[in-house]
N, C-alpha and C. Protein backbone atom coordinates (compact mmCIF):
# COMPACT_ATOMS: atom_id res chain seq x y z
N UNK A 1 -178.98 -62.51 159.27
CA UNK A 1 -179.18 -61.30 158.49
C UNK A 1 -179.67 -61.69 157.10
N UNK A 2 -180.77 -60.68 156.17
CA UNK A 2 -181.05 -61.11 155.35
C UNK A 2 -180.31 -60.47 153.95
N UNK A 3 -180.31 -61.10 152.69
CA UNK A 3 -179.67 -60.38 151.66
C UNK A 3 -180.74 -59.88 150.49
N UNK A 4 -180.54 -58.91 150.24
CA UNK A 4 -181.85 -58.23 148.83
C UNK A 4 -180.94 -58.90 147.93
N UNK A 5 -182.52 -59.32 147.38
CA UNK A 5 -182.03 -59.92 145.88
C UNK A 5 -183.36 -59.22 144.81
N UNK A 6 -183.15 -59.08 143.77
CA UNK A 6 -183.73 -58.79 142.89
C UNK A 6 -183.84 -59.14 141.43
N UNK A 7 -184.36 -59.91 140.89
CA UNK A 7 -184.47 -60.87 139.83
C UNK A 7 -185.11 -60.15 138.81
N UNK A 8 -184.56 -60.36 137.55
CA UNK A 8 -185.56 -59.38 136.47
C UNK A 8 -185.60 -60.40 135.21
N UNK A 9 -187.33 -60.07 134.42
CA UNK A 9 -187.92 -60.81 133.69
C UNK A 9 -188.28 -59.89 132.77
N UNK A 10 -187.25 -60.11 131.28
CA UNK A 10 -187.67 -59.56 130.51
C UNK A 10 -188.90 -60.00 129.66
N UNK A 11 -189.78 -58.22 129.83
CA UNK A 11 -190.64 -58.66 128.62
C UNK A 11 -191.26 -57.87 127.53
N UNK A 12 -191.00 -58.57 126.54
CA UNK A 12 -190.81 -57.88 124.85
C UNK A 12 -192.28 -57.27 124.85
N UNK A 13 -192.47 -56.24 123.54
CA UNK A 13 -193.46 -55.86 123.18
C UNK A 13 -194.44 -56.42 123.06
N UNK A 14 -194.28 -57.49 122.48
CA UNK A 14 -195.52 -58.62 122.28
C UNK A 14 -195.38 -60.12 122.83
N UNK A 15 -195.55 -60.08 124.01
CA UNK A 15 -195.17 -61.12 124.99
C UNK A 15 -196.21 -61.42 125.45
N UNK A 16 -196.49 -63.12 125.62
CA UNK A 16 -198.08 -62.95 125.55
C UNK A 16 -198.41 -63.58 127.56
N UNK A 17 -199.48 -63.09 127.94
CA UNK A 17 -199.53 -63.11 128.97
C UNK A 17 -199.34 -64.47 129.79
N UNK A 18 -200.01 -65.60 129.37
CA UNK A 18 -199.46 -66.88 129.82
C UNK A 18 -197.73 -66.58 129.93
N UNK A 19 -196.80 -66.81 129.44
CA UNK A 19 -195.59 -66.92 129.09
C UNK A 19 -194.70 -65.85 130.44
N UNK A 20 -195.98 -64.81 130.11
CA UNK A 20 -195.19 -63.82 131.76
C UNK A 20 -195.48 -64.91 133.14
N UNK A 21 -197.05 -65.24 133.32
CA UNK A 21 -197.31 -66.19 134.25
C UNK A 21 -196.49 -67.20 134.32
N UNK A 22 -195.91 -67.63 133.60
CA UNK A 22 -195.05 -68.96 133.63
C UNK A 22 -193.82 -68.65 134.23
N UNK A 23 -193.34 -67.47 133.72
CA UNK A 23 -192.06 -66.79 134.32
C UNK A 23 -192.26 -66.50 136.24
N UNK A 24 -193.16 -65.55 136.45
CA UNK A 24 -193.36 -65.35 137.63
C UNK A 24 -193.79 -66.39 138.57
N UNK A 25 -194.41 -67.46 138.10
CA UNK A 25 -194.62 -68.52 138.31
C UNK A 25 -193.17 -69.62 138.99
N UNK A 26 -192.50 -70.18 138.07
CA UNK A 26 -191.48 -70.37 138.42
C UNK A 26 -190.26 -69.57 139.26
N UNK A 27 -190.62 -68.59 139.24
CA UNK A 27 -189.97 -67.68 140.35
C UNK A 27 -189.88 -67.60 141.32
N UNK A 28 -191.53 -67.72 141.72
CA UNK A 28 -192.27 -68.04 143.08
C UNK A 28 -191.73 -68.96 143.58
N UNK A 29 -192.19 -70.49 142.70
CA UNK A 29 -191.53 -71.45 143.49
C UNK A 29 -190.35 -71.77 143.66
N UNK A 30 -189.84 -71.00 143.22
CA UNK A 30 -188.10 -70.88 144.30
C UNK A 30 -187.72 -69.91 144.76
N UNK A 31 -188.26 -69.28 145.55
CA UNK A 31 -188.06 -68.33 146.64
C UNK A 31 -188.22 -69.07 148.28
N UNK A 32 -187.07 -68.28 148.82
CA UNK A 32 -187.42 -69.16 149.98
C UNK A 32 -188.59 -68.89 150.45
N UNK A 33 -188.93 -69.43 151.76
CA UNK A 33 -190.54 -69.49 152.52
C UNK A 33 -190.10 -68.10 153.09
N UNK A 34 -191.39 -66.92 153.39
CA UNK A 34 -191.44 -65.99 153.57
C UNK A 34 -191.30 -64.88 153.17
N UNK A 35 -190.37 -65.06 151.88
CA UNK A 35 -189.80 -64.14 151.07
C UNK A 35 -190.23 -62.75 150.87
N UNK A 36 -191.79 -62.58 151.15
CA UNK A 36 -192.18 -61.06 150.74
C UNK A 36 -191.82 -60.75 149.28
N UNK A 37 -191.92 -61.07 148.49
CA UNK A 37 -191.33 -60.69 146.90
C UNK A 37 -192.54 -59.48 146.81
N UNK A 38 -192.10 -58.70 146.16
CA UNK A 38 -192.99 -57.86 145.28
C UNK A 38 -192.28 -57.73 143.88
N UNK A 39 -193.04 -56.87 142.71
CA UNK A 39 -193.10 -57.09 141.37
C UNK A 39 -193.26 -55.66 140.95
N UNK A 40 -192.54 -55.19 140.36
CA UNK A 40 -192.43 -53.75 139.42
C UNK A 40 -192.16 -53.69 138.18
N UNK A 41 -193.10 -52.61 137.63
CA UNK A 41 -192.25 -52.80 136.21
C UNK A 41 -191.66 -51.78 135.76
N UNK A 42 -190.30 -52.20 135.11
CA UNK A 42 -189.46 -51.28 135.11
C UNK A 42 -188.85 -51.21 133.49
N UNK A 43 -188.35 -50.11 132.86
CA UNK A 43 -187.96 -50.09 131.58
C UNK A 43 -188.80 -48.39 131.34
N UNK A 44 -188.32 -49.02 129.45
CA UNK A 44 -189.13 -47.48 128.61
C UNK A 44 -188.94 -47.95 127.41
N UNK A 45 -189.77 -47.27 126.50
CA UNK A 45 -189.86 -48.03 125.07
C UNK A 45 -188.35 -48.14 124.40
N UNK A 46 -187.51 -47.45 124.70
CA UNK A 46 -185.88 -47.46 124.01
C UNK A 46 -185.82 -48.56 124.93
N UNK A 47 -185.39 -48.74 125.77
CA UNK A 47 -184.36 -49.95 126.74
C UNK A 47 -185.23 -50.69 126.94
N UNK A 48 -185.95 -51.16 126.72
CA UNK A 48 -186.86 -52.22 126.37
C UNK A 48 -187.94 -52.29 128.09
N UNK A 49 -188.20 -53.29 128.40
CA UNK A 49 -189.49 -53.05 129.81
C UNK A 49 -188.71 -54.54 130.34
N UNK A 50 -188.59 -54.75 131.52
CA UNK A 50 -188.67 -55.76 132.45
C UNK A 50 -189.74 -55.65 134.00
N UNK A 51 -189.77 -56.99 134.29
CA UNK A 51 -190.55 -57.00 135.90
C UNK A 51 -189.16 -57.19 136.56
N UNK A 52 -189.15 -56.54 137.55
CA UNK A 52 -188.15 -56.47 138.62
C UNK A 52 -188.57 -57.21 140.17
N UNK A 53 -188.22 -58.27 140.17
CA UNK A 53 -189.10 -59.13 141.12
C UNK A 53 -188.02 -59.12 142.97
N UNK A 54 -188.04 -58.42 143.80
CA UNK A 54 -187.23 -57.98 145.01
C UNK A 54 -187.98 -59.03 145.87
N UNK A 55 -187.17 -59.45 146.70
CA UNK A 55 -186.70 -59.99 147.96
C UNK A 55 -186.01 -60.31 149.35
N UNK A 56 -186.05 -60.92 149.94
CA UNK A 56 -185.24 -61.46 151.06
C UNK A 56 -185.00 -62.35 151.10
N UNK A 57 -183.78 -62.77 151.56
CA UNK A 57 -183.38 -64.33 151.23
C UNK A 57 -182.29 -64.20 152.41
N UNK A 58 -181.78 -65.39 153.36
CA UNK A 58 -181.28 -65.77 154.26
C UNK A 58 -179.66 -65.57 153.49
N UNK A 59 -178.83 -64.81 154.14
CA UNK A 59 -177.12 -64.80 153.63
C UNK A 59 -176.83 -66.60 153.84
N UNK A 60 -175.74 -66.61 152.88
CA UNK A 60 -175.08 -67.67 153.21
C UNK A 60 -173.79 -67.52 153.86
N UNK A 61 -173.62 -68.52 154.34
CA UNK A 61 -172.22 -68.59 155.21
C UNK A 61 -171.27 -67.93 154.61
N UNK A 62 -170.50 -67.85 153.41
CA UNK A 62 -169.76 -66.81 153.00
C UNK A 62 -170.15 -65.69 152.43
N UNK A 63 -170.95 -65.31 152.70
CA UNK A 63 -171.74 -63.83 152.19
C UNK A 63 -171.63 -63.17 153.98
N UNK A 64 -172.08 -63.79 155.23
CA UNK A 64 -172.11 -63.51 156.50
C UNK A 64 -170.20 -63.11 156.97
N UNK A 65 -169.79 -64.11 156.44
CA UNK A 65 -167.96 -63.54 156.73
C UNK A 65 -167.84 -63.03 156.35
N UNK A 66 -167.86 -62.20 155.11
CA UNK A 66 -167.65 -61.11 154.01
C UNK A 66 -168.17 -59.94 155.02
N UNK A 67 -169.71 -59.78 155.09
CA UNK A 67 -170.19 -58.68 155.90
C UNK A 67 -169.46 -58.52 156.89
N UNK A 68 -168.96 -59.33 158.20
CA UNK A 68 -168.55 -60.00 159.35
C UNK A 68 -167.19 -58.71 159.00
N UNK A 69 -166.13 -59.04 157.98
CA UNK A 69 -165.02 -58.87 158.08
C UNK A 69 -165.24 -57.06 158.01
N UNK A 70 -166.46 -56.60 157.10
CA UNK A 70 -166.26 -54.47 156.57
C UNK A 70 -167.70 -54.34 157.88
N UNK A 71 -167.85 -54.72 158.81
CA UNK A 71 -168.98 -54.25 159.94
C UNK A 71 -168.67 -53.27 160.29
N UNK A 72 -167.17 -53.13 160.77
CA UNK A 72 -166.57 -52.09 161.19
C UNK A 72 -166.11 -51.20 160.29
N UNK A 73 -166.38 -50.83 159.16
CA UNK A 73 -165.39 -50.49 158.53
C UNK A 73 -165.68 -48.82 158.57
N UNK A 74 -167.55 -48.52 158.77
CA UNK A 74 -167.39 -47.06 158.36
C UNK A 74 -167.52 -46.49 160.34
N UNK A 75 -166.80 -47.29 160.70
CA UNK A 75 -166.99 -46.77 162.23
C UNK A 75 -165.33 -45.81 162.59
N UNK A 76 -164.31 -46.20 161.16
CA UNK A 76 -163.14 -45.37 161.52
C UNK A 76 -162.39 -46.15 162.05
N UNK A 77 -162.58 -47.39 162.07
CA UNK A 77 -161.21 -48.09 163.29
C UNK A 77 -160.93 -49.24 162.11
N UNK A 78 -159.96 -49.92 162.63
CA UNK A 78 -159.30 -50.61 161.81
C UNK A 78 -159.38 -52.14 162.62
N UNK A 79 -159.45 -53.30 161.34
CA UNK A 79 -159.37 -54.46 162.58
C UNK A 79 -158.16 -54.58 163.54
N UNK A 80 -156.80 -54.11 162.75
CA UNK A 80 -155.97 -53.76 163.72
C UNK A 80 -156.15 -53.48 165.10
N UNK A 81 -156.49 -51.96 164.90
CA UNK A 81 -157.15 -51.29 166.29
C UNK A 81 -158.22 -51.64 167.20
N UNK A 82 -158.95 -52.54 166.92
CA UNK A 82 -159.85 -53.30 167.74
C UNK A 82 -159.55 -54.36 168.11
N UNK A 83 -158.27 -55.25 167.56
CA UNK A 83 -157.66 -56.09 168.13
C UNK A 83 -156.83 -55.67 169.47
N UNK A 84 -156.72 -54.45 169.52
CA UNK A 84 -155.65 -53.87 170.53
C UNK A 84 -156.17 -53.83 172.02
């Protein structure tokens, strides 16, 4: 199963374009292989502007038990009751 991740890169009013490339840049190359990333930009002149960079990325083993343990959870039964 995969997990959304979403990474954000702030950038100031006068931020000069190399410096964004460098950011998204290094981003890239650590994403896993396949990733699908896309790039939005998100903000407003009060709360300042970021790129919002979304993904997929492979769960890790304790992120998969975590899910594993609430699968059931909006089905109404209890692990109790499915132990039964």
């Amino acid at each position: 199963m995969a997990r959304f991740v979403r990474d954000y890169i702030e950038v100031a009013d006068f931020t000069s374009l190399d410096e964004v490339i460098e950011q998204l840049t290094v981003l890239r190359d650590s994403l896993p292989a396949h990733a699908e990333a896309e790039v939005r930009m998100r903000g407003d002149d009060v709360f300042g502007r970021s790129l919002a960079v979304s993904y997929f990325r492979a769960q890790t083993d304790e992120e998969a038990a975590c899910d594993a343990r609430y699968a059931f959870a909006g089905q109404g039964k209890s692990e109790r009751q499915l132990a039964a």
